[in-house]
PDBML (XML) file of the C-alpha atoms, coordinates in Angstrom:
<?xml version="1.0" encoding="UTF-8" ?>
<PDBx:datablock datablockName="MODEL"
   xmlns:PDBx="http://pdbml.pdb.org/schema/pdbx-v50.xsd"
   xmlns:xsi="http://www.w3.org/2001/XMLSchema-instance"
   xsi:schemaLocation="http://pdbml.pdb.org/schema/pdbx-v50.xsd pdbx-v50.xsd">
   <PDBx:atom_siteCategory>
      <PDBx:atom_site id="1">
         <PDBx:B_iso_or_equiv>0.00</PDBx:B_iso_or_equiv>
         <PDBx:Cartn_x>-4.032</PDBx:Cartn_x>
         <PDBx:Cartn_y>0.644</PDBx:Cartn_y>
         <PDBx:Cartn_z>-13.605</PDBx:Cartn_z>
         <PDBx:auth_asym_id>A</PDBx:auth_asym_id>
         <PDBx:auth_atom_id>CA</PDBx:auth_atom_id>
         <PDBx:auth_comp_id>UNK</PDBx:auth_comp_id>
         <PDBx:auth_seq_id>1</PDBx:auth_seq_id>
         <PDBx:group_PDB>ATOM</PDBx:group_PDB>
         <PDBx:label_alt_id xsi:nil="true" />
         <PDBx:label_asym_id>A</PDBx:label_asym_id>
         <PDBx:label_atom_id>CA</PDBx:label_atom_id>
         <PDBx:label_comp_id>UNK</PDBx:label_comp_id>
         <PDBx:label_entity_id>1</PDBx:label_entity_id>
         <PDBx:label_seq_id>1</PDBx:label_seq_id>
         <PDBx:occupancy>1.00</PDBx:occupancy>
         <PDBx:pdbx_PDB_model_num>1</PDBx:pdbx_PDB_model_num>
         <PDBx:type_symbol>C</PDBx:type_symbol>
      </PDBx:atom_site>
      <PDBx:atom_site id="2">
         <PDBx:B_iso_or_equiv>0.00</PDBx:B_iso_or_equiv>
         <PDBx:Cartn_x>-5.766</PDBx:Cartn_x>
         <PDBx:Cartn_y>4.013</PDBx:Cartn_y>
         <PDBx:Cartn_z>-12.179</PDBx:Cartn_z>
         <PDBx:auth_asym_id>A</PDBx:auth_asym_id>
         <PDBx:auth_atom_id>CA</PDBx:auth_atom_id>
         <PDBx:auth_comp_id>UNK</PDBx:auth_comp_id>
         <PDBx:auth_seq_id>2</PDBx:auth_seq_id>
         <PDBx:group_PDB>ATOM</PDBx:group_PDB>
         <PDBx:label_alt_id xsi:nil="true" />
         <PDBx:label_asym_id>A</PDBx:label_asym_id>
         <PDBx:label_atom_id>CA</PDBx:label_atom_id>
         <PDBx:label_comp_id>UNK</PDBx:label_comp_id>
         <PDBx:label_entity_id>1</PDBx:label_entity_id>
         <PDBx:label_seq_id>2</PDBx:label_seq_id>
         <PDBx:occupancy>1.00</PDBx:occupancy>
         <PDBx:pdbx_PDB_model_num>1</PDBx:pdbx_PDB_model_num>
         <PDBx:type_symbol>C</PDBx:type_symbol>
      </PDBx:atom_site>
      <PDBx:atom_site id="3">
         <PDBx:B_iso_or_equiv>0.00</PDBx:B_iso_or_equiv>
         <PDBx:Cartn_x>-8.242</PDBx:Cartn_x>
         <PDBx:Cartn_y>2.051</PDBx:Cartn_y>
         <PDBx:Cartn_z>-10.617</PDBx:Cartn_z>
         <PDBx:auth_asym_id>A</PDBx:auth_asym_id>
         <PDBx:auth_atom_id>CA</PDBx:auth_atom_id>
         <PDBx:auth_comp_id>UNK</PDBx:auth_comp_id>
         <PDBx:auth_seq_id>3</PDBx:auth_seq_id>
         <PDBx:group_PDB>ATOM</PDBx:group_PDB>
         <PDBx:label_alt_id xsi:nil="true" />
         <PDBx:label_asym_id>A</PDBx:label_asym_id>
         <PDBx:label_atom_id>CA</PDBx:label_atom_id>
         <PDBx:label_comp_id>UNK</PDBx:label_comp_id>
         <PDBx:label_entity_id>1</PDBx:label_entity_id>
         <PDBx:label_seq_id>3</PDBx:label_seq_id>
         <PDBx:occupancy>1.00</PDBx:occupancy>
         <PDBx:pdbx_PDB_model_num>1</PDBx:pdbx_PDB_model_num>
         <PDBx:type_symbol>C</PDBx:type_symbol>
      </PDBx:atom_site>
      <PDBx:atom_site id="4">
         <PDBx:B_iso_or_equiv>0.00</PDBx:B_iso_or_equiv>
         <PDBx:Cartn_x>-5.636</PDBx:Cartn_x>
         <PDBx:Cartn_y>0.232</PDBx:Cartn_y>
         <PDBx:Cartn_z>-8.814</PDBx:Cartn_z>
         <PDBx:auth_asym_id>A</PDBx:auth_asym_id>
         <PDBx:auth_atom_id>CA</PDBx:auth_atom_id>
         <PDBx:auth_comp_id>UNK</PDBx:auth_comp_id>
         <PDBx:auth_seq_id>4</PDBx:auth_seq_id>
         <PDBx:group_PDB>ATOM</PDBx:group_PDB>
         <PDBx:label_alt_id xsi:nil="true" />
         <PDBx:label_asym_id>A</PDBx:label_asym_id>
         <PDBx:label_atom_id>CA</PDBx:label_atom_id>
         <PDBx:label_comp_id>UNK</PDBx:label_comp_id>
         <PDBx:label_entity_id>1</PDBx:label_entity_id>
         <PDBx:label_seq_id>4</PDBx:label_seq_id>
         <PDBx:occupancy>1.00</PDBx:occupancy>
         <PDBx:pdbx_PDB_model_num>1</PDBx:pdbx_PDB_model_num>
         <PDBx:type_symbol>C</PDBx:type_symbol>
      </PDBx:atom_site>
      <PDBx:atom_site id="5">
         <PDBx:B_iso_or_equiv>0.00</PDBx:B_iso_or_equiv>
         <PDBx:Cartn_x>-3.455</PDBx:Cartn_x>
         <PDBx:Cartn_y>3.390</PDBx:Cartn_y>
         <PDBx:Cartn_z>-7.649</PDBx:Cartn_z>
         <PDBx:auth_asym_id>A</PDBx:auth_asym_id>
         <PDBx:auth_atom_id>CA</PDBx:auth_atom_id>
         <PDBx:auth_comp_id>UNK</PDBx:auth_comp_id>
         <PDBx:auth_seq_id>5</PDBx:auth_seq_id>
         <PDBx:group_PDB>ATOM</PDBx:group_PDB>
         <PDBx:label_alt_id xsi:nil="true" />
         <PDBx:label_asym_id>A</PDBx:label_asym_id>
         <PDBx:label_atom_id>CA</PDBx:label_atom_id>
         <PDBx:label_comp_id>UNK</PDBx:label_comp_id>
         <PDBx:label_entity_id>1</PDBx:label_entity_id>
         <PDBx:label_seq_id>5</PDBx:label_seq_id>
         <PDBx:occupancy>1.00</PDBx:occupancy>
         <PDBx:pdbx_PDB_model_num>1</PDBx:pdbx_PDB_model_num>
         <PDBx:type_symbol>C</PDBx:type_symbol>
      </PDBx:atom_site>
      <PDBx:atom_site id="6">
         <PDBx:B_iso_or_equiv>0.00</PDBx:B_iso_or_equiv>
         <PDBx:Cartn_x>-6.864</PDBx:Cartn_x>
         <PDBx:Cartn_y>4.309</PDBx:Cartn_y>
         <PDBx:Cartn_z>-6.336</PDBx:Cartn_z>
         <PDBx:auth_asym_id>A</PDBx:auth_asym_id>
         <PDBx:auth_atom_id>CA</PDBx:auth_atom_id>
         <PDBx:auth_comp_id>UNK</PDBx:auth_comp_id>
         <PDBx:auth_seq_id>6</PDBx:auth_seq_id>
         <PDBx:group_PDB>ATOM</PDBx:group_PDB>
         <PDBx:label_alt_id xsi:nil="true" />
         <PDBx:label_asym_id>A</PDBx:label_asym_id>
         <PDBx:label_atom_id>CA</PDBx:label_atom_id>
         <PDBx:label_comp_id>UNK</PDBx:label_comp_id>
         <PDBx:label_entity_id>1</PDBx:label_entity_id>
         <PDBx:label_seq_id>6</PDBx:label_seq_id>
         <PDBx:occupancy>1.00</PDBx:occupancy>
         <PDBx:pdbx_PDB_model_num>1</PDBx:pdbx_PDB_model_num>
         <PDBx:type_symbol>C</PDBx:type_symbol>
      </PDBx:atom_site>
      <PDBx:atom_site id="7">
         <PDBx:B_iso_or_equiv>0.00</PDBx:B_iso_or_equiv>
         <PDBx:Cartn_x>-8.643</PDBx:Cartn_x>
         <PDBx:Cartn_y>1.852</PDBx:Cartn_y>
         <PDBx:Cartn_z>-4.835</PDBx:Cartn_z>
         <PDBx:auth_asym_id>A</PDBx:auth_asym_id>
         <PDBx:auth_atom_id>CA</PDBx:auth_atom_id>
         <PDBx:auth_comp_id>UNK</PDBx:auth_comp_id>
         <PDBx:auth_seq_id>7</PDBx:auth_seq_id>
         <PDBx:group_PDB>ATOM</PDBx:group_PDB>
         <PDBx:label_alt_id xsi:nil="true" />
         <PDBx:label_asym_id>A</PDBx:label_asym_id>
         <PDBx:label_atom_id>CA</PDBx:label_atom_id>
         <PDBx:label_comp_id>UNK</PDBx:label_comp_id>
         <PDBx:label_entity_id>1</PDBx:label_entity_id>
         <PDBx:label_seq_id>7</PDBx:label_seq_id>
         <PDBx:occupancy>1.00</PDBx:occupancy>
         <PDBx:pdbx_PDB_model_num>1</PDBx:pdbx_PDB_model_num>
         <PDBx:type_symbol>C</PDBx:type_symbol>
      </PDBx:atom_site>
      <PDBx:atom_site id="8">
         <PDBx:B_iso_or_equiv>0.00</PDBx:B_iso_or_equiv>
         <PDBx:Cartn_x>-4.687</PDBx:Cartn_x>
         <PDBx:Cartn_y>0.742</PDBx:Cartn_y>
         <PDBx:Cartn_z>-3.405</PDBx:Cartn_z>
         <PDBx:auth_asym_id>A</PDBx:auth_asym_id>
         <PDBx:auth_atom_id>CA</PDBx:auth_atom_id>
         <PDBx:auth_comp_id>UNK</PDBx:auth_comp_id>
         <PDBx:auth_seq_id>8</PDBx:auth_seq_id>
         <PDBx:group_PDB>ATOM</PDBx:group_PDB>
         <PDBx:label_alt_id xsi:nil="true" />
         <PDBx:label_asym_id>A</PDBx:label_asym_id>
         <PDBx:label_atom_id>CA</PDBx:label_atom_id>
         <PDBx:label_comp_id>UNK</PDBx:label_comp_id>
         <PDBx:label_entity_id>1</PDBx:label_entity_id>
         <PDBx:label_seq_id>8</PDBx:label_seq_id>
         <PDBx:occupancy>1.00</PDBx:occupancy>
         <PDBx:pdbx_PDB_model_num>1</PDBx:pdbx_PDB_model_num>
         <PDBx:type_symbol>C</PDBx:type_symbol>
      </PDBx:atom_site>
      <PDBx:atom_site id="9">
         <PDBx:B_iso_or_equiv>0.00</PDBx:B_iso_or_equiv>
         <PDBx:Cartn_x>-5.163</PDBx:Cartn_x>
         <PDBx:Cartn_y>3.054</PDBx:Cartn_y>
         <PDBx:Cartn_z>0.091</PDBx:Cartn_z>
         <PDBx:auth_asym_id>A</PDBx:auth_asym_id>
         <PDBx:auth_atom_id>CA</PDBx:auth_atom_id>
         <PDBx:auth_comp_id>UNK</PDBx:auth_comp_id>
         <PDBx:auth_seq_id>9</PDBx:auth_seq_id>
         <PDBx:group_PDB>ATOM</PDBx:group_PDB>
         <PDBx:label_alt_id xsi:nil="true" />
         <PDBx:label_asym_id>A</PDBx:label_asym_id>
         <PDBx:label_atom_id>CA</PDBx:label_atom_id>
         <PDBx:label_comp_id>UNK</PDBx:label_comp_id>
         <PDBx:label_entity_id>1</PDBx:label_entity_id>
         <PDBx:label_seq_id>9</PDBx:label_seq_id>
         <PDBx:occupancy>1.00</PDBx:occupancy>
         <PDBx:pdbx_PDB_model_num>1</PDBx:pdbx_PDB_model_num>
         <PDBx:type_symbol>C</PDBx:type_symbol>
      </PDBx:atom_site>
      <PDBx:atom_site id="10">
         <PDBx:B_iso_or_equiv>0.00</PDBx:B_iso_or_equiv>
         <PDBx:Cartn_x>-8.055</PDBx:Cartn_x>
         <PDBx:Cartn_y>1.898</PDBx:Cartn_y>
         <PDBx:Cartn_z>0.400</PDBx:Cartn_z>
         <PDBx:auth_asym_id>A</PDBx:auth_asym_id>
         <PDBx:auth_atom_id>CA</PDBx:auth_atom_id>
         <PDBx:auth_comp_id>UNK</PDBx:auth_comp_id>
         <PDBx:auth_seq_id>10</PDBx:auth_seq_id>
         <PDBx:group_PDB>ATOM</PDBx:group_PDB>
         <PDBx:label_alt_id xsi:nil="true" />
         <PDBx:label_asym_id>A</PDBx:label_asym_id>
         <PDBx:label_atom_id>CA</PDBx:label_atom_id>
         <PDBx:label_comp_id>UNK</PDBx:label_comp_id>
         <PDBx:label_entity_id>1</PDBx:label_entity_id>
         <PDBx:label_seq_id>10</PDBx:label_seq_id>
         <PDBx:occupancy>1.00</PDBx:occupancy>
         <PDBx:pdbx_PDB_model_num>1</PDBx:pdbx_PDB_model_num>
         <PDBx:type_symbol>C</PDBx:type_symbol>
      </PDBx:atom_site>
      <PDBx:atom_site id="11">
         <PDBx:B_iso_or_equiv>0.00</PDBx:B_iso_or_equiv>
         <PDBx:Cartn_x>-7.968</PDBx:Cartn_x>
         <PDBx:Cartn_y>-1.693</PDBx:Cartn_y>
         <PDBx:Cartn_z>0.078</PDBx:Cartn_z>
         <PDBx:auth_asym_id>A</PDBx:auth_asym_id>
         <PDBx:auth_atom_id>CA</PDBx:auth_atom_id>
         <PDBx:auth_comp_id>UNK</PDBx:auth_comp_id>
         <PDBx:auth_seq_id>11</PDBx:auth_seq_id>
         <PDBx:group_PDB>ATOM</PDBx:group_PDB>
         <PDBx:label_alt_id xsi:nil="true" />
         <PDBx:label_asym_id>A</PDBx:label_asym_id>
         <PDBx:label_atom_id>CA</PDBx:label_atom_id>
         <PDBx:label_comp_id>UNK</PDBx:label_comp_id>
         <PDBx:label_entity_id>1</PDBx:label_entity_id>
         <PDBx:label_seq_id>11</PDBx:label_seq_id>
         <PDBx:occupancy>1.00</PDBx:occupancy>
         <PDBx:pdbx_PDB_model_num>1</PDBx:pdbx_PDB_model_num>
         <PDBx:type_symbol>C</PDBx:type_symbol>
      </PDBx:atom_site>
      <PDBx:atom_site id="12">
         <PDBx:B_iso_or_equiv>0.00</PDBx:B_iso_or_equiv>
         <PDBx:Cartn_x>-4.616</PDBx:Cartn_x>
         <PDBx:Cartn_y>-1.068</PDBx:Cartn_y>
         <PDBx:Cartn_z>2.811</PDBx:Cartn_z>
         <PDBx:auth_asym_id>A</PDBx:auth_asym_id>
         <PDBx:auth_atom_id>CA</PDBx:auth_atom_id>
         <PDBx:auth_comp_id>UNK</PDBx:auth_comp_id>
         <PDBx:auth_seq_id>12</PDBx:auth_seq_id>
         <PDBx:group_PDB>ATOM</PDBx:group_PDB>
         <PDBx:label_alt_id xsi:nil="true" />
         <PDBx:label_asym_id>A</PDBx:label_asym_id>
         <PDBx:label_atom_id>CA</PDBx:label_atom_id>
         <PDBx:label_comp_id>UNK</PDBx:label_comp_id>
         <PDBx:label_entity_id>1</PDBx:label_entity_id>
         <PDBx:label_seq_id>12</PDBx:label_seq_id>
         <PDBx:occupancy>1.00</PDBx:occupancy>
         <PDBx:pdbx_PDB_model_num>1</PDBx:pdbx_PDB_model_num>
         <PDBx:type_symbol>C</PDBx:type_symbol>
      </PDBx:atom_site>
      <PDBx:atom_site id="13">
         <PDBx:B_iso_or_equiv>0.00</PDBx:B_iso_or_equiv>
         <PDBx:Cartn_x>-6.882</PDBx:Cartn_x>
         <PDBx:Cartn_y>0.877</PDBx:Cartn_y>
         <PDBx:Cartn_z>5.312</PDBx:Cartn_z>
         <PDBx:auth_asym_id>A</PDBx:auth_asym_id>
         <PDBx:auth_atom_id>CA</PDBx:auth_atom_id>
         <PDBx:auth_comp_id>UNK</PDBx:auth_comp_id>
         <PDBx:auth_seq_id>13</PDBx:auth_seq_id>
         <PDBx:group_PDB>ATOM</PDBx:group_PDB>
         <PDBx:label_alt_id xsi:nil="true" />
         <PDBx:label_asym_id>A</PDBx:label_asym_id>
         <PDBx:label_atom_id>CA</PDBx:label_atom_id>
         <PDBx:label_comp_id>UNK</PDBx:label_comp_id>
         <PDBx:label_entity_id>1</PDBx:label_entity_id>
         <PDBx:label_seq_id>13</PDBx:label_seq_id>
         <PDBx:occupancy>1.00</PDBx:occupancy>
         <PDBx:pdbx_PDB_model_num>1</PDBx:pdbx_PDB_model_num>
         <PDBx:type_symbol>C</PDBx:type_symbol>
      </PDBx:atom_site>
      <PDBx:atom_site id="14">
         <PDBx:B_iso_or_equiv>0.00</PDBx:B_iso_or_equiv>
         <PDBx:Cartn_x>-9.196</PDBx:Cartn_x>
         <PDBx:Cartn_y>-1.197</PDBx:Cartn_y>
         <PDBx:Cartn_z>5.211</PDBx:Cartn_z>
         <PDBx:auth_asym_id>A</PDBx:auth_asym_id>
         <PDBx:auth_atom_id>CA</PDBx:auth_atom_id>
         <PDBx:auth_comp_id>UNK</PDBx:auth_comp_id>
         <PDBx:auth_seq_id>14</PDBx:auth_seq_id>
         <PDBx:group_PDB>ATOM</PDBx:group_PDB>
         <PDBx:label_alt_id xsi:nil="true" />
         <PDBx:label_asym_id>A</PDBx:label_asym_id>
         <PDBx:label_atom_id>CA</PDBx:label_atom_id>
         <PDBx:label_comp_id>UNK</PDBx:label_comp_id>
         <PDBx:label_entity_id>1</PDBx:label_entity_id>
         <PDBx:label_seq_id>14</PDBx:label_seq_id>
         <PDBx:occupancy>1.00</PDBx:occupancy>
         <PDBx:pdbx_PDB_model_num>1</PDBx:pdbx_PDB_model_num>
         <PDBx:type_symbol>C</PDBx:type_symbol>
      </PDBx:atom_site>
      <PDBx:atom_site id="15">
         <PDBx:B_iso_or_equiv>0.00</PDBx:B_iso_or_equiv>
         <PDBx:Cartn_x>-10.799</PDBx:Cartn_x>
         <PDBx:Cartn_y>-2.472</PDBx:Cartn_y>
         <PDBx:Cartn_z>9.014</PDBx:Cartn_z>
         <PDBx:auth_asym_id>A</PDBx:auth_asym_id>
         <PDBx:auth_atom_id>CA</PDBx:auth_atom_id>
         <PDBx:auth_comp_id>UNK</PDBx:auth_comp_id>
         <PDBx:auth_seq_id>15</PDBx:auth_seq_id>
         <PDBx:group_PDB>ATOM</PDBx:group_PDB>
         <PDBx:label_alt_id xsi:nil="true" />
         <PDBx:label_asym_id>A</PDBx:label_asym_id>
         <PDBx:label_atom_id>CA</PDBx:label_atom_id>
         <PDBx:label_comp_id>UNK</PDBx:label_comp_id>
         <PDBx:label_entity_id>1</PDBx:label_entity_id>
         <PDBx:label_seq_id>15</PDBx:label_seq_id>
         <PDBx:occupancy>1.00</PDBx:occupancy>
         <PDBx:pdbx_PDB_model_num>1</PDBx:pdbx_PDB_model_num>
         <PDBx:type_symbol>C</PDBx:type_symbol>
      </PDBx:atom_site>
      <PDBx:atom_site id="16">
         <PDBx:B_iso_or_equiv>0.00</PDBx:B_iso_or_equiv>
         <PDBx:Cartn_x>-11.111</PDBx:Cartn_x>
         <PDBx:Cartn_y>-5.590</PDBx:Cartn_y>
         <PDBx:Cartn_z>10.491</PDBx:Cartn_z>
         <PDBx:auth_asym_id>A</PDBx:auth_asym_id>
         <PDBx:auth_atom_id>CA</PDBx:auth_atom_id>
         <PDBx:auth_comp_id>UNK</PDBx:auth_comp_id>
         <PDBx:auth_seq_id>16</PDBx:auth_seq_id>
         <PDBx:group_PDB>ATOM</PDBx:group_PDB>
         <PDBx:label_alt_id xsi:nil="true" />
         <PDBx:label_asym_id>A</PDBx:label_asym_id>
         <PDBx:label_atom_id>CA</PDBx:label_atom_id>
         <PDBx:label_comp_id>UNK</PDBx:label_comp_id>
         <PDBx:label_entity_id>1</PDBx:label_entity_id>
         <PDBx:label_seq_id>16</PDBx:label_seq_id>
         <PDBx:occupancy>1.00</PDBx:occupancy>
         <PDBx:pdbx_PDB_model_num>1</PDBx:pdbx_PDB_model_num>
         <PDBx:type_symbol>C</PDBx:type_symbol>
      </PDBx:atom_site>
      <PDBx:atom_site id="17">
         <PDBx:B_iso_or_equiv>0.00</PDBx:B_iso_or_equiv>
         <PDBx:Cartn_x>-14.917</PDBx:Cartn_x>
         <PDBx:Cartn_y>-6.631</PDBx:Cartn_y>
         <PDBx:Cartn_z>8.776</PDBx:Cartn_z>
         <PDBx:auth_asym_id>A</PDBx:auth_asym_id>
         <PDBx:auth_atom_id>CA</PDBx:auth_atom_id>
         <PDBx:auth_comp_id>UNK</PDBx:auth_comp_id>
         <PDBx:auth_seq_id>17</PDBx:auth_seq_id>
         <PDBx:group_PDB>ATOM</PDBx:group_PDB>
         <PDBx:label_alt_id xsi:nil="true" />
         <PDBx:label_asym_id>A</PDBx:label_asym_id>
         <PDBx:label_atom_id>CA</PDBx:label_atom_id>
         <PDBx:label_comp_id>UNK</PDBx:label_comp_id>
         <PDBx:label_entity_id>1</PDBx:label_entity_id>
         <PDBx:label_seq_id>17</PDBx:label_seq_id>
         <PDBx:occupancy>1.00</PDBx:occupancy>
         <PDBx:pdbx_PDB_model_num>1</PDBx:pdbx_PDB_model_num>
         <PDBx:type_symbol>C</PDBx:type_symbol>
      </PDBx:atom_site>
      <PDBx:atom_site id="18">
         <PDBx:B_iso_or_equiv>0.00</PDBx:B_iso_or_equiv>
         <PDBx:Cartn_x>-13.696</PDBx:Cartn_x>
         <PDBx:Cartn_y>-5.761</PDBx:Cartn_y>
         <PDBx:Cartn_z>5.796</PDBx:Cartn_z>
         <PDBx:auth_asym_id>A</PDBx:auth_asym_id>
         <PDBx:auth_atom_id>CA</PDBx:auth_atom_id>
         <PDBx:auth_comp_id>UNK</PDBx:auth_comp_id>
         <PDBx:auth_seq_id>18</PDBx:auth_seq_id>
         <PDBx:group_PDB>ATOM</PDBx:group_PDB>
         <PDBx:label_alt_id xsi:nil="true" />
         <PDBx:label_asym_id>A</PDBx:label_asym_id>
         <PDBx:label_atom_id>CA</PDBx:label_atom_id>
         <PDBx:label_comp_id>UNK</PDBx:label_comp_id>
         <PDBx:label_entity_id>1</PDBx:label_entity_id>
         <PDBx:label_seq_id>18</PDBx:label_seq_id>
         <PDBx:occupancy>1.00</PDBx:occupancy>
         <PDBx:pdbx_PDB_model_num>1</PDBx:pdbx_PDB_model_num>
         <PDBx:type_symbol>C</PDBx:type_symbol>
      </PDBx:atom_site>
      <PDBx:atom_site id="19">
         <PDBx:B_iso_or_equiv>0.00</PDBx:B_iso_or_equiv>
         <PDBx:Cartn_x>-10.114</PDBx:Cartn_x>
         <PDBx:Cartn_y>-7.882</PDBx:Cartn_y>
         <PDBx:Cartn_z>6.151</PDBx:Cartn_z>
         <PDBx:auth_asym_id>A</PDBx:auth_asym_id>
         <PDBx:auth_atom_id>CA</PDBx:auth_atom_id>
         <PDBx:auth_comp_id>UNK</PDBx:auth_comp_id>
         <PDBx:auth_seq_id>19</PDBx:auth_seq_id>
         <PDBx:group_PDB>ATOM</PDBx:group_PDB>
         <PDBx:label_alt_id xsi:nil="true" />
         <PDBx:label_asym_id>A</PDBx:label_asym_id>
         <PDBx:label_atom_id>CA</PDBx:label_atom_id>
         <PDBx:label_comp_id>UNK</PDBx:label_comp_id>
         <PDBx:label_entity_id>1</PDBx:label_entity_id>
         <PDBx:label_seq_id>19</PDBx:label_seq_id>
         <PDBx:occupancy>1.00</PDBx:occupancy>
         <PDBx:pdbx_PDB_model_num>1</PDBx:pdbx_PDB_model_num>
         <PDBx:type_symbol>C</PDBx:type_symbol>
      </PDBx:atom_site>
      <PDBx:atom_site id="20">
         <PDBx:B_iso_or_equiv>0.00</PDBx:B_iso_or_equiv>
         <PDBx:Cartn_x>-12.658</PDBx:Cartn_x>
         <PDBx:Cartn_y>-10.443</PDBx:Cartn_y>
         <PDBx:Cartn_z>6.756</PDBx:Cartn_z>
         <PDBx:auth_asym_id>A</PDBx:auth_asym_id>
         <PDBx:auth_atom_id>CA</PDBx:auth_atom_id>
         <PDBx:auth_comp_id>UNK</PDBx:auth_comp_id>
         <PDBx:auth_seq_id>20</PDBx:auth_seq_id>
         <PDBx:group_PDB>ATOM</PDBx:group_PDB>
         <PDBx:label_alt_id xsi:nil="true" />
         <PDBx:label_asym_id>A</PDBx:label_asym_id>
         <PDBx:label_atom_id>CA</PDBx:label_atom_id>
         <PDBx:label_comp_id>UNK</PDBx:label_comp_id>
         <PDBx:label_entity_id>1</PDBx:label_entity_id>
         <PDBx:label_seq_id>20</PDBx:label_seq_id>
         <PDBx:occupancy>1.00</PDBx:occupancy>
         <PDBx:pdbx_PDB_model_num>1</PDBx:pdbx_PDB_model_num>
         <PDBx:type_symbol>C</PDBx:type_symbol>
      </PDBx:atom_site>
      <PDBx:atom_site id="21">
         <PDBx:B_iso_or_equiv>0.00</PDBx:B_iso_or_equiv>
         <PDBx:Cartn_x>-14.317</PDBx:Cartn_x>
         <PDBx:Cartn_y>-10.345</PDBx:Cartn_y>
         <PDBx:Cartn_z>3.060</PDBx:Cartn_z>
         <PDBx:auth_asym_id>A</PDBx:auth_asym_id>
         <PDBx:auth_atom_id>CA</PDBx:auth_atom_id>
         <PDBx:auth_comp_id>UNK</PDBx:auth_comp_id>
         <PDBx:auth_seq_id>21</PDBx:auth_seq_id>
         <PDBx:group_PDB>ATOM</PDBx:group_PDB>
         <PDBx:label_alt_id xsi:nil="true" />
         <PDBx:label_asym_id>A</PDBx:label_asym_id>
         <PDBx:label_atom_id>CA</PDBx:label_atom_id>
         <PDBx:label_comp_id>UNK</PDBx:label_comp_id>
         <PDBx:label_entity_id>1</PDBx:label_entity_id>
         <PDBx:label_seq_id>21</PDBx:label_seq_id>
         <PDBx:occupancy>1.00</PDBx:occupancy>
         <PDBx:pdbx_PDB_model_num>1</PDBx:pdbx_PDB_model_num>
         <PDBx:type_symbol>C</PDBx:type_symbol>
      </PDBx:atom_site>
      <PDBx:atom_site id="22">
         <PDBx:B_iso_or_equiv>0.00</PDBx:B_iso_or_equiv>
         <PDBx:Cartn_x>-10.534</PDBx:Cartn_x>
         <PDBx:Cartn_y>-9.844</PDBx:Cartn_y>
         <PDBx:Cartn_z>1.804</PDBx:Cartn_z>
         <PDBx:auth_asym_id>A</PDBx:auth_asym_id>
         <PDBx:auth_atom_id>CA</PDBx:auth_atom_id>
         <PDBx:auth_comp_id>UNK</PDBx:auth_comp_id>
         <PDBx:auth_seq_id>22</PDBx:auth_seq_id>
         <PDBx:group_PDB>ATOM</PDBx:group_PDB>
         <PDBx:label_alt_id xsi:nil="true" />
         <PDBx:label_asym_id>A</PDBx:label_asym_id>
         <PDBx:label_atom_id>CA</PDBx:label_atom_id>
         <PDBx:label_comp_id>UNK</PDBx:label_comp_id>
         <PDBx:label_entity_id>1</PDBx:label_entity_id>
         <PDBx:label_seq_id>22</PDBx:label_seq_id>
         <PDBx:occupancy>1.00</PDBx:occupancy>
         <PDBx:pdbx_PDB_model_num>1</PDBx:pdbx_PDB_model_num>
         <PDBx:type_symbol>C</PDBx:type_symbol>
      </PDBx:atom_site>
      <PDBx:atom_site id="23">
         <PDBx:B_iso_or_equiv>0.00</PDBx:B_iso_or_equiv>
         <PDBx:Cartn_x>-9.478</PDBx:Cartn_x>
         <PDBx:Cartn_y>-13.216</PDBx:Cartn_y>
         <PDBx:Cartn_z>3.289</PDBx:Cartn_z>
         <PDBx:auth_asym_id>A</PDBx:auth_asym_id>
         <PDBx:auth_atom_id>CA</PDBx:auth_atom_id>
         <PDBx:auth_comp_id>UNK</PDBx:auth_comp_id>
         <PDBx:auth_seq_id>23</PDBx:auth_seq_id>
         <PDBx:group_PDB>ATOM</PDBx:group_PDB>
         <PDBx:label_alt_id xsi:nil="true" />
         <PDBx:label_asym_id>A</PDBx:label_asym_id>
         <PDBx:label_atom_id>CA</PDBx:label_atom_id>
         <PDBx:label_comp_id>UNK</PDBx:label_comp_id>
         <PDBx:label_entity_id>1</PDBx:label_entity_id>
         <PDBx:label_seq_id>23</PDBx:label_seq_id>
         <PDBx:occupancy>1.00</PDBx:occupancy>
         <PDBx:pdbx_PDB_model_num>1</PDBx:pdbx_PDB_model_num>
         <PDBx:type_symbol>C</PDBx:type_symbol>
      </PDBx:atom_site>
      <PDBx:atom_site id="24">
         <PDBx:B_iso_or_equiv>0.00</PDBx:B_iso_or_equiv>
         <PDBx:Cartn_x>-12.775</PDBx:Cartn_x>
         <PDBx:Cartn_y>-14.697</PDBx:Cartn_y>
         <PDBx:Cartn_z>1.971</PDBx:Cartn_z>
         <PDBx:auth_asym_id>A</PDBx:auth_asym_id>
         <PDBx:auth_atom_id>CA</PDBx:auth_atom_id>
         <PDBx:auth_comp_id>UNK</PDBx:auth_comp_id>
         <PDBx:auth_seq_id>24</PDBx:auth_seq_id>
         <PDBx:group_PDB>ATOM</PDBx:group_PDB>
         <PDBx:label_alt_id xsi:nil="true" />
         <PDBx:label_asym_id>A</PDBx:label_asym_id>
         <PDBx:label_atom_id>CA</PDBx:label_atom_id>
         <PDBx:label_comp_id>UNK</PDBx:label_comp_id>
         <PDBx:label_entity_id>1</PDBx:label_entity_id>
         <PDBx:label_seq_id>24</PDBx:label_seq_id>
         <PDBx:occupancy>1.00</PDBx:occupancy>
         <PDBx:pdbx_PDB_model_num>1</PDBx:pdbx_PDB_model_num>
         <PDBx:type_symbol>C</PDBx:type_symbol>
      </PDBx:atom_site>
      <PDBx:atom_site id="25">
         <PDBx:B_iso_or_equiv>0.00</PDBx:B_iso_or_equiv>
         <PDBx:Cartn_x>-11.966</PDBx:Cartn_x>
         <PDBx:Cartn_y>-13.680</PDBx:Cartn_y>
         <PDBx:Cartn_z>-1.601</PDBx:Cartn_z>
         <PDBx:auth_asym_id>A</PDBx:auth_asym_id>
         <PDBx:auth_atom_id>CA</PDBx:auth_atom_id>
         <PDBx:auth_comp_id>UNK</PDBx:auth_comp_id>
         <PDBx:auth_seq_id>25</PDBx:auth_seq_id>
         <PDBx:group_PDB>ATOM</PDBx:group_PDB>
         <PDBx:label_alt_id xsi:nil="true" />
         <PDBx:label_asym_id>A</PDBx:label_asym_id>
         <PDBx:label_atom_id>CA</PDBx:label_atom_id>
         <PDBx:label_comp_id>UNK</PDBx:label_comp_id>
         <PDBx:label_entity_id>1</PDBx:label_entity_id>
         <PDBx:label_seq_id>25</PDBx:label_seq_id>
         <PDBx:occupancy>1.00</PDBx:occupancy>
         <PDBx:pdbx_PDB_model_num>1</PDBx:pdbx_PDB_model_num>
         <PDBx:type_symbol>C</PDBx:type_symbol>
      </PDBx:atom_site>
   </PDBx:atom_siteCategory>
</PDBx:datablock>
């Protein structure tokens, strides 16, 4: 659950190469 609340801003900021790997998964 803290790994979450951090990684969660990140995961949102996250640019357009990296959307890329998000779709993918």
């Amino acid at each position: 659950t803290r790994a979450q609340a951090a990684l969660g801003p990140m995961i949102e900021g996250m640019g357009d190469s990296d959307q890329t790997a998000k779709a993918y998964v």
